[in-house]
C-alpha atoms as a PDB file:
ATOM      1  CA  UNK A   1      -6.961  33.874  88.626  1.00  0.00           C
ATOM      2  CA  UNK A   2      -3.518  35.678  88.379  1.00  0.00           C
ATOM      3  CA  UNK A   3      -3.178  39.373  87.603  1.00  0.00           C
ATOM      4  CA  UNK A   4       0.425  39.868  86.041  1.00  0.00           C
ATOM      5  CA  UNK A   5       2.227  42.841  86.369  1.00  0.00           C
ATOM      6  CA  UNK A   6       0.810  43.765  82.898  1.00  0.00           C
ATOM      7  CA  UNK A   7      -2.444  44.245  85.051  1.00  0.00           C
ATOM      8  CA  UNK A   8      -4.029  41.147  82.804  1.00  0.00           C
ATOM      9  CA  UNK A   9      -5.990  38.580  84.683  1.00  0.00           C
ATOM     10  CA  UNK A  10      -5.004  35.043  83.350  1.00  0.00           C
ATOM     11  CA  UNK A  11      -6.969  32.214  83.906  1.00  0.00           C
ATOM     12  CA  UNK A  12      -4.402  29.758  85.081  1.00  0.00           C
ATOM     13  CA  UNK A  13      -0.040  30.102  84.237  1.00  0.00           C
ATOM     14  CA  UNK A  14       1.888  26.589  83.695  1.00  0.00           C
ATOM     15  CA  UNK A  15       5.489  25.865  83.396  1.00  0.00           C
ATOM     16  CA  UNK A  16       6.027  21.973  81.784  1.00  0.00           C
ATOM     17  CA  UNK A  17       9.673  21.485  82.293  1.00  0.00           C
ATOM     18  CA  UNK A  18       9.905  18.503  79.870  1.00  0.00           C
ATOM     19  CA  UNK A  19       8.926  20.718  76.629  1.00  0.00           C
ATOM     20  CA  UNK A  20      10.152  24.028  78.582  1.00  0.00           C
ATOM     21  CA  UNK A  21       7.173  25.256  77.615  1.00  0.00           C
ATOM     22  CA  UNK A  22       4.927  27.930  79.741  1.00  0.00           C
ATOM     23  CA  UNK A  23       1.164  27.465  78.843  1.00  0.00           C
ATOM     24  CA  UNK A  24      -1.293  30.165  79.681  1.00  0.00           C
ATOM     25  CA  UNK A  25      -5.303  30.617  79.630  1.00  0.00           C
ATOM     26  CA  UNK A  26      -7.530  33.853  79.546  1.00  0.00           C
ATOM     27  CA  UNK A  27     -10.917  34.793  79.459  1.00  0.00           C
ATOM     28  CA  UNK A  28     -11.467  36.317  75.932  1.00  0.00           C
ATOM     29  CA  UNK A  29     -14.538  38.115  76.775  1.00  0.00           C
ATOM     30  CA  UNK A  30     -12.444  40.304  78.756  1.00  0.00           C
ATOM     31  CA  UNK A  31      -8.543  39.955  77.438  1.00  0.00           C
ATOM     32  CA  UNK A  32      -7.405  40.698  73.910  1.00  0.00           C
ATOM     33  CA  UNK A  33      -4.991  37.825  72.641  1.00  0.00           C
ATOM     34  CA  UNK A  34      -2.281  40.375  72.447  1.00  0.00           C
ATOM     35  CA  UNK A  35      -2.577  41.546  76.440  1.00  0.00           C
ATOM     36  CA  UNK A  36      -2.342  38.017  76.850  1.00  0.00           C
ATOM     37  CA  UNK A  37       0.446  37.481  75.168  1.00  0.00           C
ATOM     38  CA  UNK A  38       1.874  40.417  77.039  1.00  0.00           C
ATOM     39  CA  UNK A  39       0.783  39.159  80.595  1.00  0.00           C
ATOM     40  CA  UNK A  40       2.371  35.913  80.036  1.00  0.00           C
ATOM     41  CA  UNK A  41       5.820  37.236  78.604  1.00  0.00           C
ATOM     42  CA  UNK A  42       6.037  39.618  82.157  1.00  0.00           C
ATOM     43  CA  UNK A  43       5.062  36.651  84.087  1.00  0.00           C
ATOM     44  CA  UNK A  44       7.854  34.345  82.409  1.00  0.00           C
ATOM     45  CA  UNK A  45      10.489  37.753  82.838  1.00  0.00           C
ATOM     46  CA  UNK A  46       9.056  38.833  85.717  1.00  0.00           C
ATOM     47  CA  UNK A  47       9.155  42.231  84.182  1.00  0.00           C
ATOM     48  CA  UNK A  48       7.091  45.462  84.080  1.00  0.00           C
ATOM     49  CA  UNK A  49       5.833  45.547  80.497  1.00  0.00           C
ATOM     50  CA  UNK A  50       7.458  49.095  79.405  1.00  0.00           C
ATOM     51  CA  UNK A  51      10.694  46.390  79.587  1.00  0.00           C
ATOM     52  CA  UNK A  52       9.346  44.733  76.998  1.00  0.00           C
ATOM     53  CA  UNK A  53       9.595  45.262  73.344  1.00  0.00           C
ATOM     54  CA  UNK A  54       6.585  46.134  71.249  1.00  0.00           C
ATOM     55  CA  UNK A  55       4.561  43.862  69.998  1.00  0.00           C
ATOM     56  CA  UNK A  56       3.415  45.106  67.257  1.00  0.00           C
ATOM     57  CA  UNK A  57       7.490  45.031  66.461  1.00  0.00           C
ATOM     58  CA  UNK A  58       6.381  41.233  66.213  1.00  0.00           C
ATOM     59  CA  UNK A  59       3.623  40.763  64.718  1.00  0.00           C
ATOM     60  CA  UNK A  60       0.127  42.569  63.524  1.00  0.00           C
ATOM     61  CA  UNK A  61      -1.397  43.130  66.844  1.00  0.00           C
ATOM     62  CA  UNK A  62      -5.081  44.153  65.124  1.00  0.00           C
ATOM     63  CA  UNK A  63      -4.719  41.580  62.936  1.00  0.00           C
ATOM     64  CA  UNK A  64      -3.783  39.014  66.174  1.00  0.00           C
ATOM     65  CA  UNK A  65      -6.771  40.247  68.072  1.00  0.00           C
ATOM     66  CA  UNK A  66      -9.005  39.705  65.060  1.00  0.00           C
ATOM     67  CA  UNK A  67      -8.066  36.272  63.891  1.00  0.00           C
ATOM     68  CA  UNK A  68      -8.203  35.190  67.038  1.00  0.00           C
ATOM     69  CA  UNK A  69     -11.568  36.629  68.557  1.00  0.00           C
ATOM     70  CA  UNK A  70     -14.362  34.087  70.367  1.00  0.00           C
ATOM     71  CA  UNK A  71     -15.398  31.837  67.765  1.00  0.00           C
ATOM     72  CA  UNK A  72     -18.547  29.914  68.358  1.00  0.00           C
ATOM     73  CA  UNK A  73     -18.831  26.436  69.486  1.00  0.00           C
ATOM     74  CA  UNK A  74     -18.999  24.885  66.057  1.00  0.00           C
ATOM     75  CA  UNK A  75     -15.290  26.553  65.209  1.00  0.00           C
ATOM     76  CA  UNK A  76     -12.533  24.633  65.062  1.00  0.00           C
ATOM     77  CA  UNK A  77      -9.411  26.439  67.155  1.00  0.00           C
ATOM     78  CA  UNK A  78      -6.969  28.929  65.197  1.00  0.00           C
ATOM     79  CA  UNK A  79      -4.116  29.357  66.504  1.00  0.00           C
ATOM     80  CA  UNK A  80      -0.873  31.653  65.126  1.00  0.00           C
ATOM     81  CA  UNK A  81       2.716  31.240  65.652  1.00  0.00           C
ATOM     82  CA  UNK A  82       5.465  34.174  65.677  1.00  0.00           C
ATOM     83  CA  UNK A  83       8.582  34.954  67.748  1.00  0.00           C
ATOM     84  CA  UNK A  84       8.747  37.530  70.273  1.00  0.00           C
ATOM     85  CA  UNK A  85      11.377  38.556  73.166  1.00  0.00           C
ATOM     86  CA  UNK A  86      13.396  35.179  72.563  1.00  0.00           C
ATOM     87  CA  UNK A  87      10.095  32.925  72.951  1.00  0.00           C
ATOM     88  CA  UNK A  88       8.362  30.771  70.210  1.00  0.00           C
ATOM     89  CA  UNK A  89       4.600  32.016  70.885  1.00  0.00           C
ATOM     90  CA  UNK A  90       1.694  30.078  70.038  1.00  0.00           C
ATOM     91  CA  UNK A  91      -1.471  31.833  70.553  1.00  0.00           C
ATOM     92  CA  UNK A  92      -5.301  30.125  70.218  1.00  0.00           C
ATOM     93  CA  UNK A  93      -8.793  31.061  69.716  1.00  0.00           C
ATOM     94  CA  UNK A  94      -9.428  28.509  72.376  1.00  0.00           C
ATOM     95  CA  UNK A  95      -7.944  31.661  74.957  1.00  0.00           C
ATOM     96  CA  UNK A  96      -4.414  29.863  75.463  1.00  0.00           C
ATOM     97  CA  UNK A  97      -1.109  30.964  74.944  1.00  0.00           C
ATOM     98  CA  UNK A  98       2.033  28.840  75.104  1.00  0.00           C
ATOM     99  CA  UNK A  99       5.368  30.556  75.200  1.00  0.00           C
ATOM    100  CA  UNK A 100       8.798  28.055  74.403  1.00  0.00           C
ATOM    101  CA  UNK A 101      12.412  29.351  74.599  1.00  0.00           C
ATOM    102  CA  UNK A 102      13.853  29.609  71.055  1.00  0.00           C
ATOM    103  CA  UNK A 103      17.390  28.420  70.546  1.00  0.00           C
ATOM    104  CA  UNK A 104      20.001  31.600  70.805  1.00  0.00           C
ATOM    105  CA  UNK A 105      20.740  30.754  66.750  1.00  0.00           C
ATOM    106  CA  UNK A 106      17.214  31.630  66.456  1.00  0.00           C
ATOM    107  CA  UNK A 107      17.649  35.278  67.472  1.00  0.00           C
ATOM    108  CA  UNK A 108      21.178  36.092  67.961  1.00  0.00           C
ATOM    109  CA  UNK A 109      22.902  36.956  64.858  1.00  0.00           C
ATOM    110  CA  UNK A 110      26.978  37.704  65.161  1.00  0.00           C
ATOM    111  CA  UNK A 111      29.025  40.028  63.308  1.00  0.00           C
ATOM    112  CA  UNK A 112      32.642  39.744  62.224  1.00  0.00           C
END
């Protein structure tokens, strides 16, 4: 178990260099998607989470939480996609969260 410094107990934090990709898993009887999310962005920053922006800047955080609640066995995963502090986010009702760099074209935009 790892406790980030967003005080969120993940189940296990993963870095897979070949996709760049940082893969998280939490407990969703206890952790809301959204603090996961959270905890796994000021794990990859290693950053307090008042350096963060908001999430809800990002995306629906109510609407995160709910779509992607336990779901019984029988369920099929959901997962959702946004962008948020310069990472592609993928969260799933399975309790995982992978975060992926985006490109700098992706979120930098340059004025003349």
């Amino acid at each position: 178990m790892i406790t980030t410094q967003a005080g969120v107990e993940l189940q296990s934090f993963e870095y897979r260099p070949r996709s760049a990709t940082y893969y998280t898993a939490f407990d969703q009887e206890t952790t809301t998607t959204s603090m996961a999310v959270i905890g796994t962005m000021t794990t990859i920053l290693d950053c307090d989470p008042t350096e963060l922006d908001p999430l809800y800047d990002a995306i629906d955080v109510d609407a995160l939480n709910d779509c992607l609640q336990v779901r019984d066995a029988t369920s099929d995963p959901v997962s959702v996609s946004f962008s948020f502090e310069t990472y592609g986010i993928m969260a799933s009702s399975a309790g995982t969260v992978a975060a992926t760099p985006l490109p700098a074209t992706d979120y930098l935009t340059v004025s003349t």
